[in-house]
N, C-alpha and C. Protein backbone atom coordinates (compact mmCIF):
# COMPACT_ATOMS: atom_id res chain seq x y z
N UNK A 1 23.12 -7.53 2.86
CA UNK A 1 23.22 -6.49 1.88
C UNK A 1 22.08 -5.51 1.97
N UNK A 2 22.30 -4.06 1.19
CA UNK A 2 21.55 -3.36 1.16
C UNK A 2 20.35 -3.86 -0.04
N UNK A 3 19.00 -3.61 0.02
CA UNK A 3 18.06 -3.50 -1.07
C UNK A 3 18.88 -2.45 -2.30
N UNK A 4 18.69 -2.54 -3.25
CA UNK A 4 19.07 -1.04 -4.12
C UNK A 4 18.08 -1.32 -5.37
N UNK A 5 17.40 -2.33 -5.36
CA UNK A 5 16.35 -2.28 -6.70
C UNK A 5 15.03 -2.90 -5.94
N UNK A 6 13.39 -2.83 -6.39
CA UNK A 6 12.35 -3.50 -6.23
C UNK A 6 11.49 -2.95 -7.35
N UNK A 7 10.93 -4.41 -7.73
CA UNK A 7 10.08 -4.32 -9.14
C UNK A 7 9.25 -5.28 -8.54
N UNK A 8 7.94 -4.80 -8.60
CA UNK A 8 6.53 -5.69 -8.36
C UNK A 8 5.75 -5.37 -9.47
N UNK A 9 5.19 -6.68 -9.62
CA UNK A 9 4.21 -6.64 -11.06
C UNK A 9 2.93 -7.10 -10.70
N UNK A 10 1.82 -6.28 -11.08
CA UNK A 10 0.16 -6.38 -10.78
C UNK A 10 -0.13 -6.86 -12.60
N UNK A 11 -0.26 -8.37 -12.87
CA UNK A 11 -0.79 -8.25 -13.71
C UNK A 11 -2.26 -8.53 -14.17
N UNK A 12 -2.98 -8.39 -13.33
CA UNK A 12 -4.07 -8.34 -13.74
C UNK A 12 -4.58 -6.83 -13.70
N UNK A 13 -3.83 -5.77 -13.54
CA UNK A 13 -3.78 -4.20 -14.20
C UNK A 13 -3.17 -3.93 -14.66
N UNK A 14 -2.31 -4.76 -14.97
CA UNK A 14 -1.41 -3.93 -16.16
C UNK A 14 0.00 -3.58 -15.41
N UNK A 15 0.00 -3.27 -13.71
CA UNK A 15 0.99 -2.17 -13.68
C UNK A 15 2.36 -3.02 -13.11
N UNK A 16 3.28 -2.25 -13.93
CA UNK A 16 4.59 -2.60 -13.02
C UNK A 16 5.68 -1.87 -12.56
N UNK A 17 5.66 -1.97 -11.05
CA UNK A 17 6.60 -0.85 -10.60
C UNK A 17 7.65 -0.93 -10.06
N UNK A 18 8.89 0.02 -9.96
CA UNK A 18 9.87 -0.03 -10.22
C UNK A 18 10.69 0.88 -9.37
N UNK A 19 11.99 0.56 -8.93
CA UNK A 19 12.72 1.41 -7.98
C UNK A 19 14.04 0.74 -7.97
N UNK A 20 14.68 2.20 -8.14
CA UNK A 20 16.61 2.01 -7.90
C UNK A 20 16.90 2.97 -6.64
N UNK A 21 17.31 2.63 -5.52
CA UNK A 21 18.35 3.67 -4.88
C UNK A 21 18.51 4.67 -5.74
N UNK A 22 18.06 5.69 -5.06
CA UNK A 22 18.52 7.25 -5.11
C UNK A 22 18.29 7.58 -6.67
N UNK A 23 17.42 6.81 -7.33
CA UNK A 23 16.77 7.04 -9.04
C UNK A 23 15.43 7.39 -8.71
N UNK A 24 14.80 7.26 -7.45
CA UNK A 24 12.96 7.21 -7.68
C UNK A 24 12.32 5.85 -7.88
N UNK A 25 10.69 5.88 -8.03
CA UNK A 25 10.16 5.44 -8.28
C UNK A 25 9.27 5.42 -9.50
N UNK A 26 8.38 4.13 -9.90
CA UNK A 26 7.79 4.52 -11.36
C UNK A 26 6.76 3.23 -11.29
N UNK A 27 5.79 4.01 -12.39
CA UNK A 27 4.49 3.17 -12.56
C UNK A 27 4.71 2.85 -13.59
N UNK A 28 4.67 1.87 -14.36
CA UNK A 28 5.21 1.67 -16.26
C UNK A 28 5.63 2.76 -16.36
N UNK A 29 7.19 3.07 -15.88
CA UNK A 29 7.88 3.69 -16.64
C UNK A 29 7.96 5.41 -16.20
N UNK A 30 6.37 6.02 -15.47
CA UNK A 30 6.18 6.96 -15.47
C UNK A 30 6.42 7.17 -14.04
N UNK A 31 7.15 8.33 -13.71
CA UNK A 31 7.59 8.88 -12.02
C UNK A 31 6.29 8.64 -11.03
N UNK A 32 6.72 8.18 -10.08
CA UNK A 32 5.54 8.35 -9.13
C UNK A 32 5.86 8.70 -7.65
N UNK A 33 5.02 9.55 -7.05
CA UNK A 33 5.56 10.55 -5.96
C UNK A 33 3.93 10.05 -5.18
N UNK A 34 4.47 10.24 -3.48
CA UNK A 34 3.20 10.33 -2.38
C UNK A 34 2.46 11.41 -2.47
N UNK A 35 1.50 11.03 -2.12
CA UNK A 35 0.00 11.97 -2.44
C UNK A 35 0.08 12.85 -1.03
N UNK A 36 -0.63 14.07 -1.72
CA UNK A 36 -0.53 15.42 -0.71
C UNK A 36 -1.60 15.71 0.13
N UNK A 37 -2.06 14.36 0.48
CA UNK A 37 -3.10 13.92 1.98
C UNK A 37 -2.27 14.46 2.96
N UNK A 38 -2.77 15.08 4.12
CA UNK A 38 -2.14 15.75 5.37
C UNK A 38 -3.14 15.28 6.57
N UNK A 39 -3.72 14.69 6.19
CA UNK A 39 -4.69 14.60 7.65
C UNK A 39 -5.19 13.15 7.67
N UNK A 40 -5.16 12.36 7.85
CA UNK A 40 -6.34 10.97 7.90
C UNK A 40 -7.40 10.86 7.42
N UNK A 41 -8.13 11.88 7.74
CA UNK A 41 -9.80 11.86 6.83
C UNK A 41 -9.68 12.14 5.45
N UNK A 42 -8.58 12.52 4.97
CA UNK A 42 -8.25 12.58 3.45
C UNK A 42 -7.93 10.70 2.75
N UNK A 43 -7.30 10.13 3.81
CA UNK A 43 -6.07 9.22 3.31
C UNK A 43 -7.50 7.72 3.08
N UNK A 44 -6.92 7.03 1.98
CA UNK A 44 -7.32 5.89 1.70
C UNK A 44 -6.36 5.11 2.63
N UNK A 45 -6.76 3.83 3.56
CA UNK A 45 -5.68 3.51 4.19
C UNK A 45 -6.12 1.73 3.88
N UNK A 46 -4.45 1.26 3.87
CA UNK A 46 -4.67 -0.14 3.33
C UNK A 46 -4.38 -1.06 4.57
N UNK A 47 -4.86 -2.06 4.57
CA UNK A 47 -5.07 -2.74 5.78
C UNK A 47 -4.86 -4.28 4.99
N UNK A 48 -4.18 -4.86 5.88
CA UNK A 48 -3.85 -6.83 5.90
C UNK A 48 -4.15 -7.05 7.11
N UNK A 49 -4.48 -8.60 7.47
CA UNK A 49 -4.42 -9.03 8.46
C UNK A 49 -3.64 -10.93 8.69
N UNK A 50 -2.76 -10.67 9.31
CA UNK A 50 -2.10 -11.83 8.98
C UNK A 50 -2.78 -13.14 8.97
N UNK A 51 -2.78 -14.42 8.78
CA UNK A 51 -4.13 -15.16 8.04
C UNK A 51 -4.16 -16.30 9.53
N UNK A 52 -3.55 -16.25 10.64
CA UNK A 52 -4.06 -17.13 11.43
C UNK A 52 -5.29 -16.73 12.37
N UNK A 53 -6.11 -17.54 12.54
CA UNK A 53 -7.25 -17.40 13.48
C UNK A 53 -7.17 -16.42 14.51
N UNK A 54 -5.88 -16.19 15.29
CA UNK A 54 -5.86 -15.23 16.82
C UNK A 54 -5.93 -14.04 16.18
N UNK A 55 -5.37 -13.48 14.99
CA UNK A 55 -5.31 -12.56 14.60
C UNK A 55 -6.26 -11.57 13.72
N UNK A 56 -7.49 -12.65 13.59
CA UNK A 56 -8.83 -11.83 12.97
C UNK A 56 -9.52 -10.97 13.81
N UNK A 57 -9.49 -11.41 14.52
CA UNK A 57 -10.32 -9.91 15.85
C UNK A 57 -9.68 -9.23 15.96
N UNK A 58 -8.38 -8.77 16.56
CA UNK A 58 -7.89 -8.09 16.53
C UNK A 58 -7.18 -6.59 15.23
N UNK A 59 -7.67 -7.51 13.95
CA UNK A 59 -7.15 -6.95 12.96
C UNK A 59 -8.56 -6.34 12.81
N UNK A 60 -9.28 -6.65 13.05
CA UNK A 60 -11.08 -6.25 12.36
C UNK A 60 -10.91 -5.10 13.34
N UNK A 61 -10.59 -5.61 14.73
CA UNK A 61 -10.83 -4.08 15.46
C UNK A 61 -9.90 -2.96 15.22
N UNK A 62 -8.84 -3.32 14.96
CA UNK A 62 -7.72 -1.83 14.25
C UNK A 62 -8.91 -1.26 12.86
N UNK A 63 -9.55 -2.26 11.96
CA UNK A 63 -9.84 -1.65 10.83
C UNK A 63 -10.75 -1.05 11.74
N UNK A 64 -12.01 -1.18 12.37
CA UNK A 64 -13.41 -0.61 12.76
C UNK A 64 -12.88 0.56 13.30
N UNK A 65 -11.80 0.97 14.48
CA UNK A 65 -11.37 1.79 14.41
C UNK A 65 -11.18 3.28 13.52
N UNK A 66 -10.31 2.57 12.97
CA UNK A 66 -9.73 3.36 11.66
C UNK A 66 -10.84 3.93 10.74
N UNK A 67 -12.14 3.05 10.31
CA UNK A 67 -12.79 3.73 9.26
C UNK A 67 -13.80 5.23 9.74
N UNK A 68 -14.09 4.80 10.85
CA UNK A 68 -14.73 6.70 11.31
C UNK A 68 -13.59 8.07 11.38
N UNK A 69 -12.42 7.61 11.29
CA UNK A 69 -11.69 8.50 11.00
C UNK A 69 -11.12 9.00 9.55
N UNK A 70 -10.78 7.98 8.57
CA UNK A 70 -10.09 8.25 7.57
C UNK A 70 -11.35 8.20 6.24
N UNK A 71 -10.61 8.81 5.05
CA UNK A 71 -11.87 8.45 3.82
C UNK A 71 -12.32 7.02 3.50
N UNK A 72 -11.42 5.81 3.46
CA UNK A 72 -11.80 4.84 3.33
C UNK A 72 -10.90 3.94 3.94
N UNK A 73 -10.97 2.43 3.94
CA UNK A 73 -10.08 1.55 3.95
C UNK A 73 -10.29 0.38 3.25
N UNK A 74 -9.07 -0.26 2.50
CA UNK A 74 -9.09 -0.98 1.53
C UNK A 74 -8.62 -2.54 1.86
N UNK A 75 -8.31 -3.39 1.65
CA UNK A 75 -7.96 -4.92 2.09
C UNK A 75 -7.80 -5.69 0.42
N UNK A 76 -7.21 -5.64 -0.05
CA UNK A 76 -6.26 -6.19 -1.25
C UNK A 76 -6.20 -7.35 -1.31
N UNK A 77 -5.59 -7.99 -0.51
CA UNK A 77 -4.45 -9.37 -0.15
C UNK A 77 -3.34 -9.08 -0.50
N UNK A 78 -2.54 -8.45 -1.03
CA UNK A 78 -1.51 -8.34 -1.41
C UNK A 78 -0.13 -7.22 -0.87
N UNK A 79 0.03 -7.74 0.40
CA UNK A 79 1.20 -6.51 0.84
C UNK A 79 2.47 -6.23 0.11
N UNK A 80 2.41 -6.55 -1.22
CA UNK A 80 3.03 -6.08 -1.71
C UNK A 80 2.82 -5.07 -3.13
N UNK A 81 1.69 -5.60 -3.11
CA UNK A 81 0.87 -4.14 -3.79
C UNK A 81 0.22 -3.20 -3.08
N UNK A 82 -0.03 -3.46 -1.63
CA UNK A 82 -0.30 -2.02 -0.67
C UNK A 82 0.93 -0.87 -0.72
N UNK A 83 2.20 -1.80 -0.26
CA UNK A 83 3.35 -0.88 -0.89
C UNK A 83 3.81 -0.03 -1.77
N UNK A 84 3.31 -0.68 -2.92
CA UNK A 84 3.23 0.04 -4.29
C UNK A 84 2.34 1.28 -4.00
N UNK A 85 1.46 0.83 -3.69
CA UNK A 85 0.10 1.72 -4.19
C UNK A 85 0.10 2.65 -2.91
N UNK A 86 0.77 2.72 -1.86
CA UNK A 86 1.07 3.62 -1.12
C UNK A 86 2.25 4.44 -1.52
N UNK A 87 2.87 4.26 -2.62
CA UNK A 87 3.83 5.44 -3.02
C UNK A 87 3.53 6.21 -3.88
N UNK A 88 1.87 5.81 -4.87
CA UNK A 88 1.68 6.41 -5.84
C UNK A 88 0.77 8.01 -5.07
């Protein structure tokens, strides 16, 4: 089947967000649209690294990479609040 709804809940902020096919998206309730970053050195960029051993070097070197270029980079744990928080 197709997806046509996703609701993720951050509760230790409060937020919970929300999406229907072809309705948008929302932060409690309120519309939320991608940010009008155009270049990399603007963009906050979120980064995971999957949790087995082969995969820590390699993930450290994509981030080391990445941070002389962009404004920051962030590491959560949670790829499913990077999602979120990449649509706001």
């Amino acid at each position: 089947g197709t997806p046509l709804v996703g609701v993720i809940m951050d509760p230790f902020r409060g937020e919970l967000f929300t999406a229907v096919k072809g309705h948008g998206a929302f932060l409690n309730g309120a519309p939320i649209t991608g940010g009008a970053e155009t270049a990399i050195g603007e963009a906050v960029v979120a980064a995971g690294s999957p949790p087995s051993p082969q995969c820590i070097g390699p993930s450290l070197r994509g981030v080391a990479a990445l941070m002389p270029a962009c404004r920051t980079v962030r590491m959560f744990g949670s790829a499913a609040l990077h999602l979120a928080w990449i649509a706001c």
